[in-house]
Protein backbone atom coordinates (compact mmCIF):
# COMPACT_ATOMS: atom_id res chain seq x y z
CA UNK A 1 -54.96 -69.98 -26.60
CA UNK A 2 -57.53 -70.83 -29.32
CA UNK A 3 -56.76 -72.29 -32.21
CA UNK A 4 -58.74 -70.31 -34.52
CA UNK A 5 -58.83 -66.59 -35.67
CA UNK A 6 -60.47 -63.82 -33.63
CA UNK A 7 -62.57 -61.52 -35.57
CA UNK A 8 -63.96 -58.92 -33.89
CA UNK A 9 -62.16 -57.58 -30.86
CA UNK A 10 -63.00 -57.73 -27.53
CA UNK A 11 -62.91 -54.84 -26.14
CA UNK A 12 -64.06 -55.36 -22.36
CA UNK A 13 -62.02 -58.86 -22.11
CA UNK A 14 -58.80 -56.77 -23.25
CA UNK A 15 -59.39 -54.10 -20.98
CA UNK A 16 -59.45 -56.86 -17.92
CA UNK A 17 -56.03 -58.50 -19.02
CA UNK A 18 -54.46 -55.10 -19.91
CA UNK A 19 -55.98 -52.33 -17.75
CA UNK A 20 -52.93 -50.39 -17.74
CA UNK A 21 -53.28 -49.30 -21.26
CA UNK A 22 -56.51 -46.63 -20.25
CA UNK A 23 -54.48 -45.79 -17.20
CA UNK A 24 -53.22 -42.43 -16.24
CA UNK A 25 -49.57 -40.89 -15.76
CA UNK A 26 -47.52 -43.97 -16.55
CA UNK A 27 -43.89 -43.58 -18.51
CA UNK A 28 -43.52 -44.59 -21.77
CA UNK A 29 -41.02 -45.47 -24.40
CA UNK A 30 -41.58 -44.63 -27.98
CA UNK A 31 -40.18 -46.43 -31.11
CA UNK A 32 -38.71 -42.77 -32.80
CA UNK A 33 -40.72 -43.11 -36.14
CA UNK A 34 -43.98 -41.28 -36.82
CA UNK A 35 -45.78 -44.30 -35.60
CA UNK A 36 -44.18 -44.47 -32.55
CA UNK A 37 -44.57 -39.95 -31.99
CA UNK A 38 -48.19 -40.02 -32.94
CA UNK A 39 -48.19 -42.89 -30.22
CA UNK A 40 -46.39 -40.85 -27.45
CA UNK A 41 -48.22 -37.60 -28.33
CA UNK A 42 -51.87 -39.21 -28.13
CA UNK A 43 -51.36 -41.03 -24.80
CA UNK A 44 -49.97 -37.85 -23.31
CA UNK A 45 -52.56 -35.56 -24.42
CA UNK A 46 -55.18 -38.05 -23.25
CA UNK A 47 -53.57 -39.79 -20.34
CA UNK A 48 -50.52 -37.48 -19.13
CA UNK A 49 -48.16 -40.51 -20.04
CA UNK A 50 -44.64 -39.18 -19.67
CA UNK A 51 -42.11 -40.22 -22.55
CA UNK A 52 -39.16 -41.45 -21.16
CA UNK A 53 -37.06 -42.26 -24.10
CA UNK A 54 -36.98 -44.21 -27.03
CA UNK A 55 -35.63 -47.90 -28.57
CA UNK A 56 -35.18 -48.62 -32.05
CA UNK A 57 -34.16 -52.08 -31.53
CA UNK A 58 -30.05 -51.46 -31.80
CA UNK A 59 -30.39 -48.74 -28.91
CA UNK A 60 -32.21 -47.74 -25.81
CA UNK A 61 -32.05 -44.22 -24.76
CA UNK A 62 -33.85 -43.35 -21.11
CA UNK A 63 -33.54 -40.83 -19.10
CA UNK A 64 -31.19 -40.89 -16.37
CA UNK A 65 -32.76 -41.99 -13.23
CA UNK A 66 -35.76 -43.47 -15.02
CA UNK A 67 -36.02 -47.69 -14.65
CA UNK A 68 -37.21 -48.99 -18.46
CA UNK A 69 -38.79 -52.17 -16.62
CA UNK A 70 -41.30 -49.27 -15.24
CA UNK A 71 -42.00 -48.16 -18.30
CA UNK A 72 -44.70 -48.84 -21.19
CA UNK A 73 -43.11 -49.58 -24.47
CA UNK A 74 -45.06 -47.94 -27.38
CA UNK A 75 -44.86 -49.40 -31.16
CA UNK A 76 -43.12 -52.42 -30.32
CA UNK A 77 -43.63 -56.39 -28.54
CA UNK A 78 -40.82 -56.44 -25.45
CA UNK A 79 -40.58 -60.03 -25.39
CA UNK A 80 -40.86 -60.14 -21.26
CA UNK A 81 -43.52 -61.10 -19.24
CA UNK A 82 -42.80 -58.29 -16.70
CA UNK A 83 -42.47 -55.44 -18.92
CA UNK A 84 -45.69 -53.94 -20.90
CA UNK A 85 -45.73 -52.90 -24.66
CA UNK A 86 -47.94 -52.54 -27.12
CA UNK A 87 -47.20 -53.12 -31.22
CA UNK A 88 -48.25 -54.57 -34.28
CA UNK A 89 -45.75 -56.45 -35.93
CA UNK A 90 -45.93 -60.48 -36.26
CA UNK A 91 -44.47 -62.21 -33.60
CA UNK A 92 -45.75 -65.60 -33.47
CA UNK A 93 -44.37 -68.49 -36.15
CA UNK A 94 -46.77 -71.14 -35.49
CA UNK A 95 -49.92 -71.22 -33.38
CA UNK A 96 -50.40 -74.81 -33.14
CA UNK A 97 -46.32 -75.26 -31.92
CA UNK A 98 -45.61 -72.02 -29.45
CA UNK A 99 -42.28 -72.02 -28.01
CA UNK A 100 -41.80 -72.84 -23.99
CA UNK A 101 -41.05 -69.48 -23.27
CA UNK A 102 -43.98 -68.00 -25.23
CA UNK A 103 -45.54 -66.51 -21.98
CA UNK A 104 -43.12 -63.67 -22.01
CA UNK A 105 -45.45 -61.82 -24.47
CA UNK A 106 -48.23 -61.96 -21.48
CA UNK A 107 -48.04 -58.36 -21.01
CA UNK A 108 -47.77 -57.50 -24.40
CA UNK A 109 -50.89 -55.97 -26.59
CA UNK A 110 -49.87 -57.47 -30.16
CA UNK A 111 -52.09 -56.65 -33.17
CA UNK A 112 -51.41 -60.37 -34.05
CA UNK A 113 -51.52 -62.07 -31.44
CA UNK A 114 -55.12 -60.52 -30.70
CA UNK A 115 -56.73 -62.69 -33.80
CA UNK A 116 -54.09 -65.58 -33.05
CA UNK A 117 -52.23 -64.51 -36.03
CA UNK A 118 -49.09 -66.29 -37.12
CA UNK A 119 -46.43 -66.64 -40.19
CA UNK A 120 -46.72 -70.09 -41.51
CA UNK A 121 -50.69 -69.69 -41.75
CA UNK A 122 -51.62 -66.12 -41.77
CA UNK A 123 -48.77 -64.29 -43.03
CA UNK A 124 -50.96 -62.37 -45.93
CA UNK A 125 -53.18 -61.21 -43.17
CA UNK A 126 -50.91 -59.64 -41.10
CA UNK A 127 -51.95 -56.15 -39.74
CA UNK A 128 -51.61 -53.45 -41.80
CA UNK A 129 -52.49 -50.58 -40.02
CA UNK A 130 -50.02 -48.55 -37.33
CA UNK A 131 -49.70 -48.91 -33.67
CA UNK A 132 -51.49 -45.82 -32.94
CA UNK A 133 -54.85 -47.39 -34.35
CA UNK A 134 -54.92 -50.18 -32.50
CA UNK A 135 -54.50 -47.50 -29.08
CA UNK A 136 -57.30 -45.51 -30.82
CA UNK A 137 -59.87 -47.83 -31.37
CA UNK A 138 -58.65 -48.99 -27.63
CA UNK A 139 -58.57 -45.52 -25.94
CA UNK A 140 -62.38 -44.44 -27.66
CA UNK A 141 -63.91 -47.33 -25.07
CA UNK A 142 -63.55 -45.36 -22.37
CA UNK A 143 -63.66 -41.87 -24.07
CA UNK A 144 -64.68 -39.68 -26.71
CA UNK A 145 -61.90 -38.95 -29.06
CA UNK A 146 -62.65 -36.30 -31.79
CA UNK A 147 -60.69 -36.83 -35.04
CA UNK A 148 -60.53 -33.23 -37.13
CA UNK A 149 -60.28 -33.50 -40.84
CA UNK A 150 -56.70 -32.07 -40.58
CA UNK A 151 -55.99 -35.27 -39.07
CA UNK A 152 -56.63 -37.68 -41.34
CA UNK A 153 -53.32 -37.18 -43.43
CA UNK A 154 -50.73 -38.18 -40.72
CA UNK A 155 -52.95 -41.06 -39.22
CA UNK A 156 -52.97 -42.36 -42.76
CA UNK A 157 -49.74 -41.47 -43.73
CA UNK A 158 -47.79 -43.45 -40.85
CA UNK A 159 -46.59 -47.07 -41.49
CA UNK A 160 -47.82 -46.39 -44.55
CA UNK A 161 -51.17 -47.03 -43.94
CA UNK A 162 -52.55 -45.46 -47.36
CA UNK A 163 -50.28 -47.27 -49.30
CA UNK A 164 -51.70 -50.51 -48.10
CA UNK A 165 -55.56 -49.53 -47.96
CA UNK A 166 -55.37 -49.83 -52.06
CA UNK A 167 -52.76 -52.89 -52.21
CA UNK A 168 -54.55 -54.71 -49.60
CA UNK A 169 -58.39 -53.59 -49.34
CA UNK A 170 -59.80 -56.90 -48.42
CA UNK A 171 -57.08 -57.27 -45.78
CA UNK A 172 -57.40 -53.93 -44.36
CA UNK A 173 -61.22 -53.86 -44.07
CA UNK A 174 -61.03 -57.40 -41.96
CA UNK A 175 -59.00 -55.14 -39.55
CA UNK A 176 -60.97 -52.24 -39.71
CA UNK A 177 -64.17 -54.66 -38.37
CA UNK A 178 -62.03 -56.22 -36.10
CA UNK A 179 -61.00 -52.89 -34.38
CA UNK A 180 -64.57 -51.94 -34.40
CA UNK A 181 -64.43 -49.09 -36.93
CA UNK A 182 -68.09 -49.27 -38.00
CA UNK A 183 -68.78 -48.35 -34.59
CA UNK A 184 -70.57 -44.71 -34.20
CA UNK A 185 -68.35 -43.94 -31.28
CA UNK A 186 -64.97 -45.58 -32.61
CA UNK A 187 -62.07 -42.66 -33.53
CA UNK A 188 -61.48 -44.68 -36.47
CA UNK A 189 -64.78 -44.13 -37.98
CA UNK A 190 -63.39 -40.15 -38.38
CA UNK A 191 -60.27 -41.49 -40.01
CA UNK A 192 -61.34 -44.46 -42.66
CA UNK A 193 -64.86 -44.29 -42.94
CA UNK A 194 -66.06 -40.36 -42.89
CA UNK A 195 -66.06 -38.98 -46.18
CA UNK A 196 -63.50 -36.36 -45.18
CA UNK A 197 -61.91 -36.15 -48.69
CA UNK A 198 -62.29 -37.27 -52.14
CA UNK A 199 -59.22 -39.85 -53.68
CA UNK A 200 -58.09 -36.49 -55.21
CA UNK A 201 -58.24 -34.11 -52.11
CA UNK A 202 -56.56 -36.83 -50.35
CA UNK A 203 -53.54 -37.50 -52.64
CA UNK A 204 -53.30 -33.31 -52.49
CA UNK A 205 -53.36 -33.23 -48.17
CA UNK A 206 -50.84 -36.47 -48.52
CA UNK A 207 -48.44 -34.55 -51.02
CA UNK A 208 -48.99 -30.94 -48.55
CA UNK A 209 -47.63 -33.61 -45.57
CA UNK A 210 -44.83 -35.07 -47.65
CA UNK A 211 -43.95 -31.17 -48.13
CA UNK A 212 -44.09 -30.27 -44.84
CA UNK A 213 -41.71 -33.20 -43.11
CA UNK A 214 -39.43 -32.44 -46.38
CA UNK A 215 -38.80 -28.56 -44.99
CA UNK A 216 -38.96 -30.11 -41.39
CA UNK A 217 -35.94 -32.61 -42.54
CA UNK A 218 -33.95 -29.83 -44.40
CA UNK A 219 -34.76 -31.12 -47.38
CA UNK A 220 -33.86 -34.26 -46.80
CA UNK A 221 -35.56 -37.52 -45.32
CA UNK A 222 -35.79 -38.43 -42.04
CA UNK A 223 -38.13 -35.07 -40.76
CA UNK A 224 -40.69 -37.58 -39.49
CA UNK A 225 -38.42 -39.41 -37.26
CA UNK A 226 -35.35 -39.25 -34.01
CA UNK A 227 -32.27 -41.28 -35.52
CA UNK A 228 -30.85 -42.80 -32.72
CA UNK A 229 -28.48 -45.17 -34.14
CA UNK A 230 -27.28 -45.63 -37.66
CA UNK A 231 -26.99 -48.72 -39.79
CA UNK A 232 -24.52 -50.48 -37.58
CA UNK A 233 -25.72 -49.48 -34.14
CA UNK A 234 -23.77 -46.77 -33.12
CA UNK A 235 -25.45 -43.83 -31.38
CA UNK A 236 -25.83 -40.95 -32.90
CA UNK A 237 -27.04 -37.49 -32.01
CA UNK A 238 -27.05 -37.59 -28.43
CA UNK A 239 -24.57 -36.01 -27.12
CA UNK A 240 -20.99 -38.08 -25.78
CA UNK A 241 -20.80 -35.17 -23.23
CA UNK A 242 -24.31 -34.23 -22.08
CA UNK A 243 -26.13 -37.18 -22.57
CA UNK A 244 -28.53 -34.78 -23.64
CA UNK A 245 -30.45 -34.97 -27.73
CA UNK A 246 -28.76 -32.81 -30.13
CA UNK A 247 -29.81 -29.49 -30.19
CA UNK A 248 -30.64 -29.68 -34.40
CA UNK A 249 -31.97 -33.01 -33.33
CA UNK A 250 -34.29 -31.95 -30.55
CA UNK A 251 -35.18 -29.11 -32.83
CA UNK A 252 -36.53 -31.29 -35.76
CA UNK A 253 -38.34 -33.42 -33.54
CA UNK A 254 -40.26 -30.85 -31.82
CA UNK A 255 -41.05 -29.19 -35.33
CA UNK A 256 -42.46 -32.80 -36.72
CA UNK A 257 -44.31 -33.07 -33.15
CA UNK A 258 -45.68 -29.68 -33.52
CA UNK A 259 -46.79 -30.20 -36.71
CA UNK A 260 -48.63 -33.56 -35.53
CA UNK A 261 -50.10 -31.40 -32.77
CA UNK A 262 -51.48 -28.79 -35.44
CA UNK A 263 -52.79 -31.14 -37.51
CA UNK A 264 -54.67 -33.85 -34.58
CA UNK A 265 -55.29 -31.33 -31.81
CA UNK A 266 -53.39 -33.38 -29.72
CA UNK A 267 -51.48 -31.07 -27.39
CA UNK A 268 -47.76 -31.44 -27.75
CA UNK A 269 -46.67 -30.42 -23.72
CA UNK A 270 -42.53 -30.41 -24.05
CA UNK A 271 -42.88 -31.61 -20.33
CA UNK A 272 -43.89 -34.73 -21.32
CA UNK A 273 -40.62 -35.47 -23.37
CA UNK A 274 -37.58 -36.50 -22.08
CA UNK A 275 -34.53 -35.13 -24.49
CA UNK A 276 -32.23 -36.02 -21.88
CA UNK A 277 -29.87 -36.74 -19.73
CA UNK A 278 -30.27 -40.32 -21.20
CA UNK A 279 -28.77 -43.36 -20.48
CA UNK A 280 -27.90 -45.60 -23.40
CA UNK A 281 -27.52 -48.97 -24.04
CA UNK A 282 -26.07 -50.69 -27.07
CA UNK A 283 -27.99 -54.17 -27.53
CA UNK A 284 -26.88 -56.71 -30.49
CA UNK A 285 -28.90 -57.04 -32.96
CA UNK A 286 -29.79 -59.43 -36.20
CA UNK A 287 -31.66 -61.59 -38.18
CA UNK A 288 -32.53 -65.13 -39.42
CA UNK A 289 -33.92 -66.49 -42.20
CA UNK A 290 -37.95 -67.68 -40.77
CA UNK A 291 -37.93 -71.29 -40.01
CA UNK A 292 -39.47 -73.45 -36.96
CA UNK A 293 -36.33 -74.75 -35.79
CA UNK A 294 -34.39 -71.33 -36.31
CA UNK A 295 -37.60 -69.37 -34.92
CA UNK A 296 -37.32 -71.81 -31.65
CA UNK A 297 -33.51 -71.43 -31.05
CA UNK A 298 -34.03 -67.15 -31.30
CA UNK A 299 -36.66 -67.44 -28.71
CA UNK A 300 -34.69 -69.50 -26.72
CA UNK A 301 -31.84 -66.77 -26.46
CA UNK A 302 -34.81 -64.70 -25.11
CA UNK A 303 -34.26 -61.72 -27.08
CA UNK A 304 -35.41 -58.09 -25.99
CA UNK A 305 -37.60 -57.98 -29.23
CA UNK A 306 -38.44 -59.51 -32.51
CA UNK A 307 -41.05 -59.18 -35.83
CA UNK A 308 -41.49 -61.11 -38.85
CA UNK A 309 -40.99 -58.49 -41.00
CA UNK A 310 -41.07 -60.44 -44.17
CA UNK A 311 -41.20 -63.98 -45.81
CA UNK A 312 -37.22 -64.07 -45.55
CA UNK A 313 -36.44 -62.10 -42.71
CA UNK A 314 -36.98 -62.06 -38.34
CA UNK A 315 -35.14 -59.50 -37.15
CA UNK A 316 -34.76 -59.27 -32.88
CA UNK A 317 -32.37 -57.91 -30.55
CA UNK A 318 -30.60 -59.73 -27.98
CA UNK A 319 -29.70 -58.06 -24.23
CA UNK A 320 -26.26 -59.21 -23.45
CA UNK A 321 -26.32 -57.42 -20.43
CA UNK A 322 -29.80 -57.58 -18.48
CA UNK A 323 -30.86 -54.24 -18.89
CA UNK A 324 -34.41 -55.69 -19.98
């Protein structure tokens, strides 16, 4: 790996190493946050991906019959060589000292790791955008994707992506050239650099969205996501009977996927979603304080999945039982 920081991507070279990422009909699995739906519903209105389930690093819900190993992991690094993923949280502590077992990201498609990002020297650069920009910018390399107006609110509104455009310009236009915005034929031209709206019009759409997944939640938060688990990992609405997603849940979800639909023109096709029979796994999961010598001794428990998610925190999830 080179030592140094990529800065423009390579589209061509990544499309030789990860070919499966432009490939039809595979099954996915979807972190269940707005990032991880917008993810799900623009690979299956381009691709036919199927969406097998979903992992919010305490649980994994799949549908019965369905082998995660087969699947592609959306919004999230699987820390296994065998399994594919794609995400954009930091993963790597120090490039000049990688861990033995550092190969088990081969098949992943990190944000991060594409510029040889890593927390003791680029921390402040991390990527600031959301997963389903870096499939974008990825996906409009082998074919035209239109971005309407309408849909410039959500795809700037996940992760919160707006938010970080003003409290980290110079950080997020590095990012934007390195995912080869500027480019006439890049998606993300549409969504940063068209002048869709003025600052004004677009805090008005924002506030219209923030309405909307209000009335979708009931009035209260949580419309633009599936809870899974709660705070101590216990599963929570599926169903201890059917397996199958709660009917109030299932109904939320396909309102705030509806909604994404209306707004992208990326067709939500219920086929494509698995609400159940799921199988469901309880994995254990923490965090450490960052530090080379505690960073080492995670990876060597070869965790399921981990991210840097701040200057005092590394949370993973460790799979006591081999079902990753």
């Amino acid at each position: 790996m080179p030592r140094h920081s990529i800065t423009e991507l390579d589209f061509r070279a990544l499309l030789g190493r990860y070919p499966w990422v432009i490939e039809r009909d595979h099954n996915c699995i979807l972190s269940p946050d707005s990032d991880g739906l917008l993810c799900g519903l623009l690979m299956s209105h381009y691709l036919g991906w199927k969406i097998r389930g979903f992992y919010d690093g305490k649980v994994l819900a799949i549908k019965e019959g369905v082998n995660p190993r087969d699947c592609i992991f959306l919004d999230m690094e699987i820390f296994r060589p065998n399994i594919r993923s794609v995400g954009q949280h930091m993963v790597m502590y120090d490039k000049a000292d990688l861990p033995p077992n550092w190969s088990n990201f081969s098949n992943c498609i990190a944000a991060n790791n594409l510029r040889n990002y890593d927390f003791k020297n680029d921390f402040k650069l991390k990527y600031p955008l959301g997963t389903v920009h870096v499939l974008l910018s990825i996906l409009g390399q082998d074919q035209t994707i239109p971005i309407p107006k309408s849909a410039v609110s959500p795809l700037l509104y996940t992760d919160g992506t707006f938010k970080n455009q003003f409290n980290y310009p110079e950080n997020c236009l590095s990012w934007l050239d390195f995912l080869g915005a500027n480019n006439a034929n890049s998606p993300l031209q549409k969504v940063f650099l068209d002048r869709h709206y003025s600052t004004y019009e677009l805090m008005v759409e924002l506030k219209d969205l923030f309405s909307q997944i209000n009335v979708i939640g009931g009035g209260k938060r949580g419309g633009d996501k599936i809870k899974i688990s709660d705070s101590r990992g216990n599963i929570v609405n599926i169903d201890s009977r059917t397996h199958q997603l709660k009917s109030a849940t299932k109904t939320q979800a396909e309102a705030f996927l509806g909604m994404l639909a209306d707004k992208t023109g990326w067709t939500f096709t219920p086929a494509h979603w698995s609400w159940g029979p799921y199988q469901t796994t309880r994995f254990r999961k923490g965090s450490v304080k960052p530090g080379k010598a505690r960073y080492n001794a995670l990876l060597a428990q070869n965790p399921i999945s981990l991210a840097i998610i701040s200057r005092n925190s590394i949370e993973y999830t460790i799979d006591g039982d081999g079902v990753l």
